[in-house]
PDB file of N, CA and C in Angstrom:
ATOM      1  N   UNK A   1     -17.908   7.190 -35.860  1.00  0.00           N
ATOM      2  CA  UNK A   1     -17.212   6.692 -34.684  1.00  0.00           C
ATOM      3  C   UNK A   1     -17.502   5.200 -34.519  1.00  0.00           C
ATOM      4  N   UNK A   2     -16.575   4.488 -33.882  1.00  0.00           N
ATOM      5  CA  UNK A   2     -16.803   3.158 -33.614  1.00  0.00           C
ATOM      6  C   UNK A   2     -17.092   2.813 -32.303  1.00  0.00           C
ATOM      7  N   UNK A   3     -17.608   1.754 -32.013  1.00  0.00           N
ATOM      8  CA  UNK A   3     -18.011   1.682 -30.824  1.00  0.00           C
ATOM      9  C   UNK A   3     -17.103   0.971 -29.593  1.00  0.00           C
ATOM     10  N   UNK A   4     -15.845   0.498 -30.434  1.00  0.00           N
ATOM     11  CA  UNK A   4     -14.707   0.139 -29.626  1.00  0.00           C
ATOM     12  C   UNK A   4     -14.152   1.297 -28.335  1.00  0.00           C
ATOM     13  N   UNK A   5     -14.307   0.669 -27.365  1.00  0.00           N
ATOM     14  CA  UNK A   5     -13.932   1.347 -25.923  1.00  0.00           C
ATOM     15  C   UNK A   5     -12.525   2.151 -26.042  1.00  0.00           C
ATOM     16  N   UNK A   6     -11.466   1.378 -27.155  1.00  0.00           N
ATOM     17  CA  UNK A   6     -10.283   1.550 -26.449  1.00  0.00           C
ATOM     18  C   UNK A   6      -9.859   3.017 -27.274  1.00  0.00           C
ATOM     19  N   UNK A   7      -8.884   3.388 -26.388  1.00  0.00           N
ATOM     20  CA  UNK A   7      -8.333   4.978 -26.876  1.00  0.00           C
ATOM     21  C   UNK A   7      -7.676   4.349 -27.709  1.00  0.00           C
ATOM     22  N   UNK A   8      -7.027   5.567 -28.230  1.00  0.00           N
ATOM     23  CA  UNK A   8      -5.952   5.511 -29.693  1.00  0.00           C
ATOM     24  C   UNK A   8      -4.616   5.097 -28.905  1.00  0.00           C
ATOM     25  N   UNK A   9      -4.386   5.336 -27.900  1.00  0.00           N
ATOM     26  CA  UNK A   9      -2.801   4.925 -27.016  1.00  0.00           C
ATOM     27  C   UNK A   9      -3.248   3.413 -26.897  1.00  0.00           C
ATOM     28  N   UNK A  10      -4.392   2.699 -26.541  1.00  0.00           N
ATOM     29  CA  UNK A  10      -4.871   1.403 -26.526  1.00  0.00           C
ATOM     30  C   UNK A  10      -4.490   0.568 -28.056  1.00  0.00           C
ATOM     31  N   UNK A  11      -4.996   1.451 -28.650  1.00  0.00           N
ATOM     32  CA  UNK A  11      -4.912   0.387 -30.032  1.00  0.00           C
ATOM     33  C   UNK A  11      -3.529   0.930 -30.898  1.00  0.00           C
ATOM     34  N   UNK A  12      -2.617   1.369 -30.482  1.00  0.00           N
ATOM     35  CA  UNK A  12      -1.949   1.738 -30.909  1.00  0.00           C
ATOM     36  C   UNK A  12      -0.603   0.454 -29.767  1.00  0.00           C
ATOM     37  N   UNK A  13      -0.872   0.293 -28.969  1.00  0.00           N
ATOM     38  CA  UNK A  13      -0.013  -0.316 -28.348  1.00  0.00           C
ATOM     39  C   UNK A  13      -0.143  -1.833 -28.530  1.00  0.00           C
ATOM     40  N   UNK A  14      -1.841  -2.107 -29.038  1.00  0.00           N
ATOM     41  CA  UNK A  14      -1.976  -3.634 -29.762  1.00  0.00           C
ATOM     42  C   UNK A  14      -1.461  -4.124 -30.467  1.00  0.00           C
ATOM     43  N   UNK A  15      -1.385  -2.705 -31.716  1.00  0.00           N
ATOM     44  CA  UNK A  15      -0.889  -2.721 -32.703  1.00  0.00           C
ATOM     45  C   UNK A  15       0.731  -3.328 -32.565  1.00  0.00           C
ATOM     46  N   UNK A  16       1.282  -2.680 -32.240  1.00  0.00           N
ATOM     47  CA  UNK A  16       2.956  -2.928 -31.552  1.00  0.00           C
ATOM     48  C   UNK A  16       2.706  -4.319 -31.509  1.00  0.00           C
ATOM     49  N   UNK A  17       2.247  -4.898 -30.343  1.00  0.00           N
ATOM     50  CA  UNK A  17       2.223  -6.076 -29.624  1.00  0.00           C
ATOM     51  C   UNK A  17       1.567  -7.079 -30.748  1.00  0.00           C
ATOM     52  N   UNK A  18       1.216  -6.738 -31.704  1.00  0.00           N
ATOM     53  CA  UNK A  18       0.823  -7.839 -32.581  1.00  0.00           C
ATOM     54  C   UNK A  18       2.210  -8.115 -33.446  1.00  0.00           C
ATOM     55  N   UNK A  19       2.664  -6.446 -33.643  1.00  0.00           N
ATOM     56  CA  UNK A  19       3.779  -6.677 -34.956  1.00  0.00           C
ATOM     57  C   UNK A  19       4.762  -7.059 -33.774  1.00  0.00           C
ATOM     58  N   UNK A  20       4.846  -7.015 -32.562  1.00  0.00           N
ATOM     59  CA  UNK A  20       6.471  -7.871 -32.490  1.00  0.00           C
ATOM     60  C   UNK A  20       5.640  -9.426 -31.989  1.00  0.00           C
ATOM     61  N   UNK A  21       5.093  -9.409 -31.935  1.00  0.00           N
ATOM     62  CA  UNK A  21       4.504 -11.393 -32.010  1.00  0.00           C
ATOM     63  C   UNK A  21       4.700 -11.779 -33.545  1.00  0.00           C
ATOM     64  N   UNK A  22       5.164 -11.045 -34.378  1.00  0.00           N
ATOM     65  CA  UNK A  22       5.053 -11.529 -35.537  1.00  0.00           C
ATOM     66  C   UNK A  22       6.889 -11.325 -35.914  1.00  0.00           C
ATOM     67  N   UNK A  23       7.090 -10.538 -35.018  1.00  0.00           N
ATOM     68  CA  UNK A  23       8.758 -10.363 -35.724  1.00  0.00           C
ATOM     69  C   UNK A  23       9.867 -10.320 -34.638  1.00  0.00           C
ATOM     70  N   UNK A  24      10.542 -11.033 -34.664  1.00  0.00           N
ATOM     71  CA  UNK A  24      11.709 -11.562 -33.225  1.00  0.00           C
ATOM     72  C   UNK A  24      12.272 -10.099 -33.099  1.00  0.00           C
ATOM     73  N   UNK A  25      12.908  -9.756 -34.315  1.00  0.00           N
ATOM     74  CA  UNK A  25      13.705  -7.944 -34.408  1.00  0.00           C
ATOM     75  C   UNK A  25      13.260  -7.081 -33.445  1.00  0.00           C
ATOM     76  N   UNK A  26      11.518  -6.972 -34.004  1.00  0.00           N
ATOM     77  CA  UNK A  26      11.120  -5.915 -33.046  1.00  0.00           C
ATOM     78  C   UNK A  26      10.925  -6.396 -31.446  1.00  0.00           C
ATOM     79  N   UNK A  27      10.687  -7.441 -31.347  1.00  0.00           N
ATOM     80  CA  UNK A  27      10.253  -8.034 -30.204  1.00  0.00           C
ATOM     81  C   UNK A  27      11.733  -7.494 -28.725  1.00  0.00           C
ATOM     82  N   UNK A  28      12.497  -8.121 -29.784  1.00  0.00           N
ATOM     83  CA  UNK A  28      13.765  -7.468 -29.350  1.00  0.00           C
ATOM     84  C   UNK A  28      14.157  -6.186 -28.906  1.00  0.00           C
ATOM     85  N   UNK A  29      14.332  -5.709 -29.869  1.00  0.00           N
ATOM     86  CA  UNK A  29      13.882  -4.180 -29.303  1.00  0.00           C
ATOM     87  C   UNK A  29      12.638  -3.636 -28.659  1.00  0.00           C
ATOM     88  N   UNK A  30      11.734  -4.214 -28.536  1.00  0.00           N
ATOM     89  CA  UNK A  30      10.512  -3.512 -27.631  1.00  0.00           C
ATOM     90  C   UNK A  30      11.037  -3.459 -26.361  1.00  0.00           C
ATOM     91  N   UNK A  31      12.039  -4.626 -25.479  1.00  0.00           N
ATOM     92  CA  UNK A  31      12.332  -4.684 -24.718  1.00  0.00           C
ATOM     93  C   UNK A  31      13.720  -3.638 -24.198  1.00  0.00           C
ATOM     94  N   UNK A  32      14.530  -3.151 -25.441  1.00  0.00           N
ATOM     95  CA  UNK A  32      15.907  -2.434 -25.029  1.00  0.00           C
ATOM     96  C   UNK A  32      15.115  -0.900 -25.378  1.00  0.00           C
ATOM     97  N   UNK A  33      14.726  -0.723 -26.401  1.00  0.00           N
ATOM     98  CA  UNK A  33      13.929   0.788 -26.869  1.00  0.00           C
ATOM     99  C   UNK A  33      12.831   0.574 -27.128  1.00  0.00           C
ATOM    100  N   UNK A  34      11.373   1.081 -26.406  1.00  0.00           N
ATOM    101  CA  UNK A  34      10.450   1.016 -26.801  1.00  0.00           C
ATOM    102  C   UNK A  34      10.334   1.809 -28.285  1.00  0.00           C
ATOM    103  N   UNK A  35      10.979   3.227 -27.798  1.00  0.00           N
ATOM    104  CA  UNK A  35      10.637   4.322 -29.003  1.00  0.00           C
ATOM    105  C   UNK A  35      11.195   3.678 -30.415  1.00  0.00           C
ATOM    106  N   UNK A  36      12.264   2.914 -30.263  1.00  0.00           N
ATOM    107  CA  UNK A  36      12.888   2.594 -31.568  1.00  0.00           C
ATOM    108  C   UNK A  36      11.973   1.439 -32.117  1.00  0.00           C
ATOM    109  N   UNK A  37      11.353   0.661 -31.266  1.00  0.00           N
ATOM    110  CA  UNK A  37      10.832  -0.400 -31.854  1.00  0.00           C
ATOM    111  C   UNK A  37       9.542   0.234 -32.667  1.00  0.00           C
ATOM    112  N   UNK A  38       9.191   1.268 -31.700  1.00  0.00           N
ATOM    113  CA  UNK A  38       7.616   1.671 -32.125  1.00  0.00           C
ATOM    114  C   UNK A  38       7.759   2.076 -33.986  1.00  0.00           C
ATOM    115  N   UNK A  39       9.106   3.063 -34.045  1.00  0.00           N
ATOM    116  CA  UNK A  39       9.748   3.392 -34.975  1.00  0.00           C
ATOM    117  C   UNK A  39       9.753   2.417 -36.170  1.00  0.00           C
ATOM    118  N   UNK A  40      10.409   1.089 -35.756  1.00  0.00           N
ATOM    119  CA  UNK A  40      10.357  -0.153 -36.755  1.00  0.00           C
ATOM    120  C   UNK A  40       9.154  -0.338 -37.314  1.00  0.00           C
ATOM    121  N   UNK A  41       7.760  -0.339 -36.531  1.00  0.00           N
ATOM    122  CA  UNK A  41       6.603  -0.320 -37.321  1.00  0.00           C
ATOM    123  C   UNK A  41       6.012   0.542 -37.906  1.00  0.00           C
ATOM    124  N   UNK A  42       6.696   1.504 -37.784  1.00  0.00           N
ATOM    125  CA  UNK A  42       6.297   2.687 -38.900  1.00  0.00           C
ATOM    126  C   UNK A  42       4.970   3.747 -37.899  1.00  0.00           C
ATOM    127  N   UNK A  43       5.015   3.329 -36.433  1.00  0.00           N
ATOM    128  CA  UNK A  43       4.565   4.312 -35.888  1.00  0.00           C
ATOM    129  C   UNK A  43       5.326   5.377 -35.361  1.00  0.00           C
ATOM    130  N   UNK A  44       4.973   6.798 -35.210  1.00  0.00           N
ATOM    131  CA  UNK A  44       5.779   8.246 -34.676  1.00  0.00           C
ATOM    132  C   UNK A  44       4.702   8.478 -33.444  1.00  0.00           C
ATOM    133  N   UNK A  45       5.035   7.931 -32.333  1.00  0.00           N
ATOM    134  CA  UNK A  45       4.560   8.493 -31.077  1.00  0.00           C
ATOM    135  C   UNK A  45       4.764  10.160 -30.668  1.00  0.00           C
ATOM    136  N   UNK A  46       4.246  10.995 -30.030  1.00  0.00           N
ATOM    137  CA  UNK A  46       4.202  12.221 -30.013  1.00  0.00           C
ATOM    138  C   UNK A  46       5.751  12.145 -28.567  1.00  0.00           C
ATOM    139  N   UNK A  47       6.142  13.463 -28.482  1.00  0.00           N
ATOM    140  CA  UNK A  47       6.741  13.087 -27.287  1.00  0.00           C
ATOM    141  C   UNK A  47       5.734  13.038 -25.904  1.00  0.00           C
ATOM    142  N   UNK A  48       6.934  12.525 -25.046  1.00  0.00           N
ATOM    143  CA  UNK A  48       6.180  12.549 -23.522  1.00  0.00           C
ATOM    144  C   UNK A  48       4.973  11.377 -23.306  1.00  0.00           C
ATOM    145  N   UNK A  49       4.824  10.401 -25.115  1.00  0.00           N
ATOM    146  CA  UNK A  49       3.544   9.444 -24.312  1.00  0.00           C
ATOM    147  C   UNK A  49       4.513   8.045 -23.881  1.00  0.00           C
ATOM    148  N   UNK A  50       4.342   7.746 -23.274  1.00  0.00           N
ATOM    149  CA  UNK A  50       5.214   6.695 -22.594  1.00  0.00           C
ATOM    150  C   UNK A  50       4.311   5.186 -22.759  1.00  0.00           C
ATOM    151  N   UNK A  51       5.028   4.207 -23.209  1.00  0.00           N
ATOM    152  CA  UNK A  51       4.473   2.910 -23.237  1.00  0.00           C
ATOM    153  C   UNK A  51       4.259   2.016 -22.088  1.00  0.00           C
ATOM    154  N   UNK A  52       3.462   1.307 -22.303  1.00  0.00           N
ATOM    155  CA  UNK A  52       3.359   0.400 -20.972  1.00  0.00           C
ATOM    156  C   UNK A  52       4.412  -0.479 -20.771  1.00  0.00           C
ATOM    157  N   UNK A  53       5.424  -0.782 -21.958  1.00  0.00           N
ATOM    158  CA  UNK A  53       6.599  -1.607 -22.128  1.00  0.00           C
ATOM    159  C   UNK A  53       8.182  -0.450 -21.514  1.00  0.00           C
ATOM    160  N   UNK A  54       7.940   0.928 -21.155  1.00  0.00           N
ATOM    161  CA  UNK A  54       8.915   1.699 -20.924  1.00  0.00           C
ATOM    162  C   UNK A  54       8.535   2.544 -19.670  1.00  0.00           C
ATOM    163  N   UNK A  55       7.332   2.496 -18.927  1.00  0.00           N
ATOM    164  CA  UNK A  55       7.090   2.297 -17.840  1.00  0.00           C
ATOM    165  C   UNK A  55       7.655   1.439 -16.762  1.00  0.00           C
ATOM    166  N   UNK A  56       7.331   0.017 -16.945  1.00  0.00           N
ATOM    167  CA  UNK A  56       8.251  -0.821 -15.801  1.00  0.00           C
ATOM    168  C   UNK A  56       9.836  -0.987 -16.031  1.00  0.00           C
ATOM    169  N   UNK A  57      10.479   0.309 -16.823  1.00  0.00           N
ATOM    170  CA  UNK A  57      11.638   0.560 -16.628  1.00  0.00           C
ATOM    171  C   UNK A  57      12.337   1.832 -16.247  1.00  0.00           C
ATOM    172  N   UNK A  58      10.824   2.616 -15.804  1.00  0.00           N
ATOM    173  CA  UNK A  58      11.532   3.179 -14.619  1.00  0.00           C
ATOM    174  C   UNK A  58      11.818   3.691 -13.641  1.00  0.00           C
ATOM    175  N   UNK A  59      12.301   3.958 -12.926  1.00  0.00           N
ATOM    176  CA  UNK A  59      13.457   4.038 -11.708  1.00  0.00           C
ATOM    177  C   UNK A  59      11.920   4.026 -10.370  1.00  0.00           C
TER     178      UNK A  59
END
């Protein structure tokens, strides 16, 4: 085990946020589909976990 605090939904959402600082495409889409963007980096989120980027959209 490592001694890093953060959960796997933590470093999994860094992850994201590094690859669209690195790529306009996804960046793009993080904002219209989270799920599709997550998709672009080659992550498969389970259903029902919701991003912090698809949260403040909604209702």
């Amino acid at each position: 085990m490592t001694d890093d605090p953060k959960t796997a939904r933590e470093r999994v959402e860094d992850f994201i946020t590094r690859k669209a600082a690195e790529d306009e495409n996804i960046r793009a889409e993080l904002k219209k589909n989270p799920r599709a963007a997550v998709a672009k980096v080659g992550i498969a989120l389970p259903e029902g976990i919701e991003s912090r980027w698809s949260r403040s959209r909604r209702p």
